[in-house]
PDB file of N, CA and C in Angstrom:
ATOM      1  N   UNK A   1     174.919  22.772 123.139  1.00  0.00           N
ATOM      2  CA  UNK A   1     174.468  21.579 122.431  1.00  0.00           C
ATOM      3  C   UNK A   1     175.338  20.410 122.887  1.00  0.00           C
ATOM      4  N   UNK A   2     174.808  19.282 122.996  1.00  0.00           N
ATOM      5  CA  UNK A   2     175.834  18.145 123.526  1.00  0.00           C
ATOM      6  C   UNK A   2     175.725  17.384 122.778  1.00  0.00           C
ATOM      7  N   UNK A   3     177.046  16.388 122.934  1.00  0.00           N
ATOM      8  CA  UNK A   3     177.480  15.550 121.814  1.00  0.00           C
ATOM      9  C   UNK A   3     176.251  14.300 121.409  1.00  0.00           C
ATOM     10  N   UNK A   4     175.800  13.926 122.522  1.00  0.00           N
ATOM     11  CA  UNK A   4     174.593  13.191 121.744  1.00  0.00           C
ATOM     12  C   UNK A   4     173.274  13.760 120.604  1.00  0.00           C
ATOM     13  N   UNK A   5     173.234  14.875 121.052  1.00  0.00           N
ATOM     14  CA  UNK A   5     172.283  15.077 120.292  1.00  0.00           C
ATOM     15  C   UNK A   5     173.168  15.910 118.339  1.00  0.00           C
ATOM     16  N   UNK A   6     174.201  15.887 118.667  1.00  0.00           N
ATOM     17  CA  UNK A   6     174.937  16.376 117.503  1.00  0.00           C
ATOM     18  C   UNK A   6     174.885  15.266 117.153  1.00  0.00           C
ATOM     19  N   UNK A   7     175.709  13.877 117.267  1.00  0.00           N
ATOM     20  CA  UNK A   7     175.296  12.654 116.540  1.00  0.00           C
ATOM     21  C   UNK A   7     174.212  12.033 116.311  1.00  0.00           C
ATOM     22  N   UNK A   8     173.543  12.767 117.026  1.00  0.00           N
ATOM     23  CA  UNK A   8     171.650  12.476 116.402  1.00  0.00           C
ATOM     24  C   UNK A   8     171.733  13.227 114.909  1.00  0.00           C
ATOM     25  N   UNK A   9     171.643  14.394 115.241  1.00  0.00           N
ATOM     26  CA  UNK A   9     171.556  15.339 114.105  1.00  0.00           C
ATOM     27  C   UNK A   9     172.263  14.999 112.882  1.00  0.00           C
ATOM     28  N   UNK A  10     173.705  14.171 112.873  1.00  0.00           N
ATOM     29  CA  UNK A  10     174.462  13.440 111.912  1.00  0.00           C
ATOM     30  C   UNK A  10     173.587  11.980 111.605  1.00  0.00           C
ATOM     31  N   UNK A  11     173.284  11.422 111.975  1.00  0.00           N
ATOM     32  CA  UNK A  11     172.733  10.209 111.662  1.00  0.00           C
ATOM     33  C   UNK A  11     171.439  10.430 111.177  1.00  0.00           C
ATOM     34  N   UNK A  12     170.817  11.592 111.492  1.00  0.00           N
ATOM     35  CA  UNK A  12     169.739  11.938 110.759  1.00  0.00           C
ATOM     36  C   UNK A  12     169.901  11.943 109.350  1.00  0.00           C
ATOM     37  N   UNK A  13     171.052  13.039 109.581  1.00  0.00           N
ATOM     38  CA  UNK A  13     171.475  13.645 108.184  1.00  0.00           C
ATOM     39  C   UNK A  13     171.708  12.161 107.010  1.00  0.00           C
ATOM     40  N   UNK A  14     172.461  11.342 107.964  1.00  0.00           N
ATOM     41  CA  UNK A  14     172.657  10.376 106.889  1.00  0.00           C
ATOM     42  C   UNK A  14     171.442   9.498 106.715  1.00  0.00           C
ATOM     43  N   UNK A  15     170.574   9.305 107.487  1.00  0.00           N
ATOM     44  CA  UNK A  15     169.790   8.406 107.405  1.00  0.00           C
ATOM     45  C   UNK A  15     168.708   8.842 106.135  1.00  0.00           C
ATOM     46  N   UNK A  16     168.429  10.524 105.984  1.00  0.00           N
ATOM     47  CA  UNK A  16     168.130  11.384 105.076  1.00  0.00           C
ATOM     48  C   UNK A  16     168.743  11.132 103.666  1.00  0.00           C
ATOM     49  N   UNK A  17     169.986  11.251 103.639  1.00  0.00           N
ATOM     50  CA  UNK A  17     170.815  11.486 102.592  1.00  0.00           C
ATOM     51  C   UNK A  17     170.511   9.606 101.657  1.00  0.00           C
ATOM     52  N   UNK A  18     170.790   8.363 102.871  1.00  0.00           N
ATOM     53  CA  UNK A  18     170.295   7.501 102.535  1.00  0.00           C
ATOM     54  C   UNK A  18     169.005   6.776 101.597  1.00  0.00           C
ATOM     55  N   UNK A  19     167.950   7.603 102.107  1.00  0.00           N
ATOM     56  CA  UNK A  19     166.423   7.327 102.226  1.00  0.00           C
ATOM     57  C   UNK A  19     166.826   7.958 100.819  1.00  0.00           C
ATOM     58  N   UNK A  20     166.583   9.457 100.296  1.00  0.00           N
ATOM     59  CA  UNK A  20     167.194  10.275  99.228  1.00  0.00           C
ATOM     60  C   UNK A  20     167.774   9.525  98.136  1.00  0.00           C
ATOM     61  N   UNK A  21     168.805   9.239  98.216  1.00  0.00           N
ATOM     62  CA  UNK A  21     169.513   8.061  97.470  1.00  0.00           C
ATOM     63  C   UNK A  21     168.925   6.870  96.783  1.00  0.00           C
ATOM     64  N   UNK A  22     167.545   6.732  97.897  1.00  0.00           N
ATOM     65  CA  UNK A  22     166.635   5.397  96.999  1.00  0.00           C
ATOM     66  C   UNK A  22     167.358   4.160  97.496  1.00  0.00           C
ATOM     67  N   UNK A  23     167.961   4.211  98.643  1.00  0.00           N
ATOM     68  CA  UNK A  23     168.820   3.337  99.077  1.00  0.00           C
ATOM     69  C   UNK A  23     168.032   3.012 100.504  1.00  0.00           C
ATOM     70  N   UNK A  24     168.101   1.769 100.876  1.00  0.00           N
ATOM     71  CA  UNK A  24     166.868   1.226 102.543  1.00  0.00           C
ATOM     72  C   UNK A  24     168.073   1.534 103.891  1.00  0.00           C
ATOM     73  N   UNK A  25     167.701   2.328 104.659  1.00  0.00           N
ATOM     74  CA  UNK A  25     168.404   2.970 105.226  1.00  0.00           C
ATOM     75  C   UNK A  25     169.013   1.660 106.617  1.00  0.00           C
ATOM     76  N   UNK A  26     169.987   1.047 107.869  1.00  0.00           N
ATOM     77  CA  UNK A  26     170.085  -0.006 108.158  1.00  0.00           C
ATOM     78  C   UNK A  26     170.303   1.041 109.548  1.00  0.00           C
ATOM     79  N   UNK A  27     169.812   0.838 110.329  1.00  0.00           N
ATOM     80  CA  UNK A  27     170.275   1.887 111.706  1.00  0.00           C
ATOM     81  C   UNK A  27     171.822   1.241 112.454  1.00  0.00           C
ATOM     82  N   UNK A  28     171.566  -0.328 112.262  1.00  0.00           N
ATOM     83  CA  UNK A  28     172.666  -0.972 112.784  1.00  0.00           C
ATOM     84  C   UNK A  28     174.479  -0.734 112.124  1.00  0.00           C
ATOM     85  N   UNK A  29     173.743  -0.599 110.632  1.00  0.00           N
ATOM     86  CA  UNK A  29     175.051  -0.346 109.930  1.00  0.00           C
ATOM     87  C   UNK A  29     175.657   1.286 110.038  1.00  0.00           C
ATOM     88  N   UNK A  30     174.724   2.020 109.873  1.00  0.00           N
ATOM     89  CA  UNK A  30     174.774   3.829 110.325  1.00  0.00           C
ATOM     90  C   UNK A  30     175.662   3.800 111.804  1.00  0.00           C
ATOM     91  N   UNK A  31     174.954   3.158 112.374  1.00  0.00           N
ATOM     92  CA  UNK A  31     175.817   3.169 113.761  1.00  0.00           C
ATOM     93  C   UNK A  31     177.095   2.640 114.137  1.00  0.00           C
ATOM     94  N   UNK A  32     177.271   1.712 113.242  1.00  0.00           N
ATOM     95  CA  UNK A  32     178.962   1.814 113.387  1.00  0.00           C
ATOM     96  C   UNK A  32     179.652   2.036 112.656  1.00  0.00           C
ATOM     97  N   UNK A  33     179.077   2.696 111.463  1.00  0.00           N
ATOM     98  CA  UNK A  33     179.917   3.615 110.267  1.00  0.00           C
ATOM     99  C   UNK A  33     180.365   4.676 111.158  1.00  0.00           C
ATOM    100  N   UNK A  34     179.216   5.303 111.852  1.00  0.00           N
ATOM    101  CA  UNK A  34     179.673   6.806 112.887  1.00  0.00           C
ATOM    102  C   UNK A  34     181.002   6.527 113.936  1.00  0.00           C
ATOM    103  N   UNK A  35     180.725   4.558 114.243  1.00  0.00           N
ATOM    104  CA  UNK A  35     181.809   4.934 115.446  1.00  0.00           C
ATOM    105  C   UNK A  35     182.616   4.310 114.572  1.00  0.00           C
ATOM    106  N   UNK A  36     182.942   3.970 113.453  1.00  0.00           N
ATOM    107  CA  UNK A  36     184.482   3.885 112.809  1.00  0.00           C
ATOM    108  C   UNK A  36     185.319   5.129 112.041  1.00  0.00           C
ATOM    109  N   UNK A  37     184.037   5.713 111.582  1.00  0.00           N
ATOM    110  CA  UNK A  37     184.987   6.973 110.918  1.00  0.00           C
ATOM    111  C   UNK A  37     185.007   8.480 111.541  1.00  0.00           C
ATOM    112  N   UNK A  38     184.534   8.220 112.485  1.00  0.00           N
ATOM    113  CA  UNK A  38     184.356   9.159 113.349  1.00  0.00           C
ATOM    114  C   UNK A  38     183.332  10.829 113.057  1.00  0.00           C
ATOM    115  N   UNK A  39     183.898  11.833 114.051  1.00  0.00           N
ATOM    116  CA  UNK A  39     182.812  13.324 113.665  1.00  0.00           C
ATOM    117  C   UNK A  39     183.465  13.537 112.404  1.00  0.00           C
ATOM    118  N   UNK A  40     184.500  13.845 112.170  1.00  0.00           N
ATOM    119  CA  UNK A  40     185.067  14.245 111.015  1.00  0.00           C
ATOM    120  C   UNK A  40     184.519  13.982 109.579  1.00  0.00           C
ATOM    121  N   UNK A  41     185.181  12.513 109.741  1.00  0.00           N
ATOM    122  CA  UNK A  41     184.991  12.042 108.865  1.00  0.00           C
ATOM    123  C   UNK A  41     183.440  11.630 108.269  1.00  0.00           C
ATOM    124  N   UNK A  42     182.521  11.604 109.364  1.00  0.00           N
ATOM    125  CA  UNK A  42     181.159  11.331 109.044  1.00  0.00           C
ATOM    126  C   UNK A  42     180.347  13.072 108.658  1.00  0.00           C
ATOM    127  N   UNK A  43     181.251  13.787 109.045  1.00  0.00           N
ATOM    128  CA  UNK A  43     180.961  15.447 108.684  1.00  0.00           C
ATOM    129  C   UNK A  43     180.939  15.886 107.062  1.00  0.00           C
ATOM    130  N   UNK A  44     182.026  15.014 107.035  1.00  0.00           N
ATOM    131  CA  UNK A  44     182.750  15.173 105.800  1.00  0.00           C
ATOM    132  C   UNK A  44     181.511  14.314 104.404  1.00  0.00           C
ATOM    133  N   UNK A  45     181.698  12.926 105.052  1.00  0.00           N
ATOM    134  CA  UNK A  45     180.907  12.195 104.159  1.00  0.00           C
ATOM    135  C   UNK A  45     179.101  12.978 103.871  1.00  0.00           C
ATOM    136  N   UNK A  46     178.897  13.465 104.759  1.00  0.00           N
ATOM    137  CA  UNK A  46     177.404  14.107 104.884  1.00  0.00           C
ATOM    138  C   UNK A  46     177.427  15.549 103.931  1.00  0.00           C
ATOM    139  N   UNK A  47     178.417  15.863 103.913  1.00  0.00           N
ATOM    140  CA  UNK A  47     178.604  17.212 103.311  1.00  0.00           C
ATOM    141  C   UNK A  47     179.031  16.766 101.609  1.00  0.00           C
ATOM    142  N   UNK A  48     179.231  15.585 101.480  1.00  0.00           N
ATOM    143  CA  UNK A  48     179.907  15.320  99.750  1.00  0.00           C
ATOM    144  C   UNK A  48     178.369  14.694  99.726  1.00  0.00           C
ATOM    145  N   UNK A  49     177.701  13.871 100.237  1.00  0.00           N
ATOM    146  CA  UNK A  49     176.366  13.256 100.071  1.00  0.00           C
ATOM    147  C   UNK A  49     175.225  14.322  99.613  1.00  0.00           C
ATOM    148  N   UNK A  50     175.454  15.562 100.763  1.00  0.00           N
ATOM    149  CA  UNK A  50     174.855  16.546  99.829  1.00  0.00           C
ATOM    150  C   UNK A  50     174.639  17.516  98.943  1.00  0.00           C
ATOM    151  N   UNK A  51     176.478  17.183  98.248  1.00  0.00           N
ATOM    152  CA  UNK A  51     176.793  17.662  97.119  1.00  0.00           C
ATOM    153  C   UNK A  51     176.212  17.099  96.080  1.00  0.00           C
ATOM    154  N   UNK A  52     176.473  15.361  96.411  1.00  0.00           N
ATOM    155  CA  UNK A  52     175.731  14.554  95.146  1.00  0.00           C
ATOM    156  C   UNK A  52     174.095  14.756  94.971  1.00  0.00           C
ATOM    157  N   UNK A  53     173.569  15.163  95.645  1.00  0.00           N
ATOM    158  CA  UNK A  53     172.001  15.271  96.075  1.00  0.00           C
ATOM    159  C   UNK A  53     171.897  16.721  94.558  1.00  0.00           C
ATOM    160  N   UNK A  54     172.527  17.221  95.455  1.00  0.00           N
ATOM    161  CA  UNK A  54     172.472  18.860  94.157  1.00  0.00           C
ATOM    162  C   UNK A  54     172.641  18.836  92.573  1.00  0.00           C
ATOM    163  N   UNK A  55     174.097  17.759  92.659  1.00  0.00           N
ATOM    164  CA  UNK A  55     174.898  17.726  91.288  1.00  0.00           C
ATOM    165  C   UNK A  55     173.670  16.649  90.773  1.00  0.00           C
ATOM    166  N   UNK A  56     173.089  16.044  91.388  1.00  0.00           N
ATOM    167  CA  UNK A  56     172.017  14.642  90.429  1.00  0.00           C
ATOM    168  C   UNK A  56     170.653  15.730  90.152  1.00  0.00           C
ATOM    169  N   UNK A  57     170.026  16.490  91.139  1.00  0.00           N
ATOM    170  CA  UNK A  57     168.939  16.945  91.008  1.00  0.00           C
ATOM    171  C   UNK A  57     169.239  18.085  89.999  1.00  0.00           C
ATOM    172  N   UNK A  58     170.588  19.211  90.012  1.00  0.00           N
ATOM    173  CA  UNK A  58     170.970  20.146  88.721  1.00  0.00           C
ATOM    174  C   UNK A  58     170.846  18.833  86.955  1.00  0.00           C
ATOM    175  N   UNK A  59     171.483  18.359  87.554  1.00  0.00           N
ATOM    176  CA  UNK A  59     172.044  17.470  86.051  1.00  0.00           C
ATOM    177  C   UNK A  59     170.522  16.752  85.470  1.00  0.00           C
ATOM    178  N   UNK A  60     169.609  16.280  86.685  1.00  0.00           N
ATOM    179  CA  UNK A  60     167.942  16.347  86.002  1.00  0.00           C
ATOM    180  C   UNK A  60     167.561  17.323  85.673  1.00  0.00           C
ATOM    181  N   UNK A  61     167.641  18.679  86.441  1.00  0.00           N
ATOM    182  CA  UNK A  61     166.668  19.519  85.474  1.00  0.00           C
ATOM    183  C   UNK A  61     167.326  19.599  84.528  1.00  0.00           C
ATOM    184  N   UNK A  62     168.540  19.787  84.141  1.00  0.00           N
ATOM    185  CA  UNK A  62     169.242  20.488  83.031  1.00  0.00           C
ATOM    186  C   UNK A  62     168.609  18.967  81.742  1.00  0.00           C
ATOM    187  N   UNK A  63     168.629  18.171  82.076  1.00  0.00           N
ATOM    188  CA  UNK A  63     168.077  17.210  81.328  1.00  0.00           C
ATOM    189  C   UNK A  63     166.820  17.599  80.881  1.00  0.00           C
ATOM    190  N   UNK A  64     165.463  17.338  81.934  1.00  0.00           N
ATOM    191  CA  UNK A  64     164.604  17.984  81.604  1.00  0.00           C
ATOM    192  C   UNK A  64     164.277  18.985  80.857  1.00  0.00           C
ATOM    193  N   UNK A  65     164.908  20.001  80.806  1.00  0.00           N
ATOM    194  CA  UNK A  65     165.035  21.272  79.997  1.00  0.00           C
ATOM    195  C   UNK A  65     165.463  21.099  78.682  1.00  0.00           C
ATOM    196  N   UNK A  66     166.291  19.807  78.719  1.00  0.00           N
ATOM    197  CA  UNK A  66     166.539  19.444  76.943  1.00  0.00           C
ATOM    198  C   UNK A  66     165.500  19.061  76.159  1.00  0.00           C
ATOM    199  N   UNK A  67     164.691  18.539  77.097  1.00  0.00           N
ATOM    200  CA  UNK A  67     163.841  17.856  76.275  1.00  0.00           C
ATOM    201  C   UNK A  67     163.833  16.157  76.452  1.00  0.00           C
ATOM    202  N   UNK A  68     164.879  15.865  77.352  1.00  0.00           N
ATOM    203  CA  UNK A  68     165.065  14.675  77.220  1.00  0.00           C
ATOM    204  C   UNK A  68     163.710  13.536  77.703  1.00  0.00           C
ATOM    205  N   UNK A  69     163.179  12.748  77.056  1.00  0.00           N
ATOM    206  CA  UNK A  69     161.748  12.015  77.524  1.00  0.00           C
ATOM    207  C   UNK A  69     162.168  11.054  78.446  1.00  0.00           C
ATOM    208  N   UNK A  70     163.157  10.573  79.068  1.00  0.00           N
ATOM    209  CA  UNK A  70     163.206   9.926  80.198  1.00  0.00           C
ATOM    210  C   UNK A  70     163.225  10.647  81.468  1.00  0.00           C
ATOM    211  N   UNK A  71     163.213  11.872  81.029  1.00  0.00           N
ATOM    212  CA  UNK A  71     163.117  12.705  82.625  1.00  0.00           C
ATOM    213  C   UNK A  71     161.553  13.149  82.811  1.00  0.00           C
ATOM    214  N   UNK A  72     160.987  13.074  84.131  1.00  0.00           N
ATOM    215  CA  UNK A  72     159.404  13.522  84.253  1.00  0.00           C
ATOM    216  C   UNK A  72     159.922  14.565  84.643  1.00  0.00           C
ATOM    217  N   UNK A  73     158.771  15.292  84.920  1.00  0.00           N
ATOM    218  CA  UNK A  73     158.857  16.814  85.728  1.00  0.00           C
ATOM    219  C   UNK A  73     158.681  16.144  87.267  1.00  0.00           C
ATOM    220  N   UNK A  74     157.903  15.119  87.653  1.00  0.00           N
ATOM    221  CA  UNK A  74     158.038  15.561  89.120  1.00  0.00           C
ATOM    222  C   UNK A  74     158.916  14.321  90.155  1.00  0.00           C
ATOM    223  N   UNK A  75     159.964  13.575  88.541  1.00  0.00           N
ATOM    224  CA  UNK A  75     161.027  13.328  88.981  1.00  0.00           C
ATOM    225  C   UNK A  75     162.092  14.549  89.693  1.00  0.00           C
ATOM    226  N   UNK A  76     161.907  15.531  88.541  1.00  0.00           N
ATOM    227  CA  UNK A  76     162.593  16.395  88.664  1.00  0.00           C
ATOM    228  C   UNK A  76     162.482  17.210  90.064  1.00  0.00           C
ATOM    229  N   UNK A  77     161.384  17.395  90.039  1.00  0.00           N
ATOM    230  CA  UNK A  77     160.703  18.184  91.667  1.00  0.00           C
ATOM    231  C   UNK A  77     161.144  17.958  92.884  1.00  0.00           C
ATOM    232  N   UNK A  78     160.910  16.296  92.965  1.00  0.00           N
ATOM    233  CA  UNK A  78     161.201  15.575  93.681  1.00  0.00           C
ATOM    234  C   UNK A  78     162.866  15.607  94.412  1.00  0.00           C
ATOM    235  N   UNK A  79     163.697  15.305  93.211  1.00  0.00           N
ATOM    236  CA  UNK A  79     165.210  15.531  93.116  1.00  0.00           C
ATOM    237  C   UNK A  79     165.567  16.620  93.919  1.00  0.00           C
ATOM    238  N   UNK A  80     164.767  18.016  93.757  1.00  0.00           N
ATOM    239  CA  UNK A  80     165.102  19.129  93.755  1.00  0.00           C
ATOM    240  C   UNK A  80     164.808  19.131  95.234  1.00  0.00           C
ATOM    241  N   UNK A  81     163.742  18.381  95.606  1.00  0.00           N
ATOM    242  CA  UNK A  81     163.329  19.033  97.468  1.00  0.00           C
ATOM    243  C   UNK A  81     163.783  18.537  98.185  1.00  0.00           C
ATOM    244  N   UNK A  82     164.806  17.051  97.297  1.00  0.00           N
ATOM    245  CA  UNK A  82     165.721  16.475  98.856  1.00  0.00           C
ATOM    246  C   UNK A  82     167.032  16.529  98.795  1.00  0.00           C
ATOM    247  N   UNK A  83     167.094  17.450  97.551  1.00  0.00           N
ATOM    248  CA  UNK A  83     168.503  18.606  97.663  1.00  0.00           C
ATOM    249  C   UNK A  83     168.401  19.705  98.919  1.00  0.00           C
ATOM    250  N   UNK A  84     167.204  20.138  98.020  1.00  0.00           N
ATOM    251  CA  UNK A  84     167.299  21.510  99.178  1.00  0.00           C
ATOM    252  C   UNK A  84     166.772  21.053 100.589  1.00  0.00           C
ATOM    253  N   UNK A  85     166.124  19.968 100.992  1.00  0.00           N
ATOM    254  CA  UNK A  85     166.013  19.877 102.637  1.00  0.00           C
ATOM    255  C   UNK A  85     167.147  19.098 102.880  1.00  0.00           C
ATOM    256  N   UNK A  86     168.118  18.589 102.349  1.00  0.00           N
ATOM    257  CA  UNK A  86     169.721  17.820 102.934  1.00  0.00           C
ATOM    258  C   UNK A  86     170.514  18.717 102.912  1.00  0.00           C
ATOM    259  N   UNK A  87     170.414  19.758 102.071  1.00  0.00           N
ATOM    260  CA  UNK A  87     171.490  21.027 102.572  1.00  0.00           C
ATOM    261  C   UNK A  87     170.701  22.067 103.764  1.00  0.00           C
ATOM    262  N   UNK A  88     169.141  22.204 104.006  1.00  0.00           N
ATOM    263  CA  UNK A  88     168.841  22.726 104.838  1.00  0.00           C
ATOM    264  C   UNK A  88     169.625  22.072 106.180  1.00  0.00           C
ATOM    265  N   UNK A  89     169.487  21.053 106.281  1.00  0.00           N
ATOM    266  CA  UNK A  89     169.849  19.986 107.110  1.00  0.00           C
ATOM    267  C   UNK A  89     171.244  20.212 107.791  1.00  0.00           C
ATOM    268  N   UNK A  90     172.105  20.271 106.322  1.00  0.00           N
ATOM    269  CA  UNK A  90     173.187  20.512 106.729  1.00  0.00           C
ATOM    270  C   UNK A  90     173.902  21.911 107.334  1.00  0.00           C
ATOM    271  N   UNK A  91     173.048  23.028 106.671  1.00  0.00           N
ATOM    272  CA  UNK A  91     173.110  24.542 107.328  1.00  0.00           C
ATOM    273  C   UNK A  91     172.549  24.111 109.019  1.00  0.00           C
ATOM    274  N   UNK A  92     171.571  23.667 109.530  1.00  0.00           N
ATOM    275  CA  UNK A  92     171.452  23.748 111.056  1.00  0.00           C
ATOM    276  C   UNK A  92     172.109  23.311 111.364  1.00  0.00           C
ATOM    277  N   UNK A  93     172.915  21.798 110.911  1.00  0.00           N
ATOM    278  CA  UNK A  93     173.960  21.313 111.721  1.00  0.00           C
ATOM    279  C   UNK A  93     174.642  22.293 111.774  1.00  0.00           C
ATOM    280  N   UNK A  94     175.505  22.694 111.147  1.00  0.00           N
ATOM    281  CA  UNK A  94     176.577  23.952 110.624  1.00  0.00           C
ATOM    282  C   UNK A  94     176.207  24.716 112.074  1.00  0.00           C
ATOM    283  N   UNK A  95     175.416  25.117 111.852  1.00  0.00           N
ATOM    284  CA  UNK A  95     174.506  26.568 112.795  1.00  0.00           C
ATOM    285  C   UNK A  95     174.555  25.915 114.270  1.00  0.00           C
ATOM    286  N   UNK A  96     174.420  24.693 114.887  1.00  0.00           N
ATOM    287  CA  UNK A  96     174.342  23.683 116.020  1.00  0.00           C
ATOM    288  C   UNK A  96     175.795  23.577 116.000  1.00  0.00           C
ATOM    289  N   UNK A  97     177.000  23.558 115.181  1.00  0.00           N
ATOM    290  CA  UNK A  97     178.415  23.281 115.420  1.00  0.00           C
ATOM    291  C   UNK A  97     179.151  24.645 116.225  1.00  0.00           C
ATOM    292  N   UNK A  98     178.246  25.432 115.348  1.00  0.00           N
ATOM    293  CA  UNK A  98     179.035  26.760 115.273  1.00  0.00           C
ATOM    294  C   UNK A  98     178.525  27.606 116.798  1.00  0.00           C
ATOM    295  N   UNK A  99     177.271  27.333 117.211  1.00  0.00           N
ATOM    296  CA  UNK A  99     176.792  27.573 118.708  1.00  0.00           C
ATOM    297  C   UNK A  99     177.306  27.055 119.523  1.00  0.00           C
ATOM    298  N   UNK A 100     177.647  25.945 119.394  1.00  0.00           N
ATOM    299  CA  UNK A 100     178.592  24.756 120.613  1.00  0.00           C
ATOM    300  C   UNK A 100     179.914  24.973 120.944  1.00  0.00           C
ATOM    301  N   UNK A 101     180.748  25.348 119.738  1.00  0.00           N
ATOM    302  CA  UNK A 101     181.955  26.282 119.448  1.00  0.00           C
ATOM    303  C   UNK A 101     181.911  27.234 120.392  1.00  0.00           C
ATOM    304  N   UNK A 102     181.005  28.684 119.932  1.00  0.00           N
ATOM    305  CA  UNK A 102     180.949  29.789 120.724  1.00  0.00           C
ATOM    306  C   UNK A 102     181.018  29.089 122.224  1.00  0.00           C
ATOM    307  N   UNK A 103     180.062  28.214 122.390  1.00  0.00           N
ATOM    308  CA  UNK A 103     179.959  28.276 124.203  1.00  0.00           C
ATOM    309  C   UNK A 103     181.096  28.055 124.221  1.00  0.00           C
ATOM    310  N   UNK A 104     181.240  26.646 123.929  1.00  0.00           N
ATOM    311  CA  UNK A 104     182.497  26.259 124.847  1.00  0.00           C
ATOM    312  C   UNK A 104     183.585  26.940 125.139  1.00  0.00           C
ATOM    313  N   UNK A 105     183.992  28.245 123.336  1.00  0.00           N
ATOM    314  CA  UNK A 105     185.100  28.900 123.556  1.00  0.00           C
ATOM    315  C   UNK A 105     184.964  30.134 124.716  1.00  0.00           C
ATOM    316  N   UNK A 106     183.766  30.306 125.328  1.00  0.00           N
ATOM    317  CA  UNK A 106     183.405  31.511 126.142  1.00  0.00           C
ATOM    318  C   UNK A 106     183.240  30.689 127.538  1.00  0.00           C
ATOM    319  N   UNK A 107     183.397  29.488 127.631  1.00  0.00           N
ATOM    320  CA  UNK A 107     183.277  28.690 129.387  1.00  0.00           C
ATOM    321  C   UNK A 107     184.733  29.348 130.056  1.00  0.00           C
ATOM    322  N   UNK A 108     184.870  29.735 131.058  1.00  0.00           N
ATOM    323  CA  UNK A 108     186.076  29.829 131.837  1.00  0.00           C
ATOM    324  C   UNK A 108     186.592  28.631 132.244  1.00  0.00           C
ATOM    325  N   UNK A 109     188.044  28.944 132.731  1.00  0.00           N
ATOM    326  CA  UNK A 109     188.859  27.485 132.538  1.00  0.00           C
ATOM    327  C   UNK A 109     189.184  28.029 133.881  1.00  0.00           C
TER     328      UNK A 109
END
């Protein structure tokens, strides 16, 4: 896997996590968030983004389930499928890190 297309796969992720958020996604600003905080740190931020995705979509249903009348059900639904496709998201990256790893650690020097 090469490094461009891994920072594809990150800027996806955020551009996802963005859109998700209910927030208008800026390609110009994404792009030099990536080159200021770098893989790490943009690894990092993508992986707490789709913690918050989980902890907002758990904390609706658990609402929902009270009874509470400001929650719909297909608020709730909704919440729930761009949890689970931003952590899908984040398992292939994972799975694309962890293949790139293997090669490289198996290239002869």
């Amino acid at each position: 896997m090469s490094v461009p297309a891994i920072q594809s796969a990150v800027q996806q992720m955020a551009s996802l996590a963005t859109q998700a958020a209910g927030q208008r996604a800026d390609p110009l600003q994404q792009a030099s968030a990536v080159g200021q905080g770098g893989f790490t740190g943009e690894l990092q931020a993508s992986i707490r983004r789709i913690n918050e995705l989980q902890q907002n979509a758990g904390n609706k249903a658990k609402a929902f389930q009270a009874g509470d009348p400001d929650v719909a059900l297909n608020d709730v639904m909704v919440d729930m499928q761009k949890a689970s496709i931003a952590f899908q998201m984040g398992v292939q990256v994972r799975n694309r890190l962890v293949g790139a790893y293997k090669e490289v650690m198996n290239m002869q020097v």
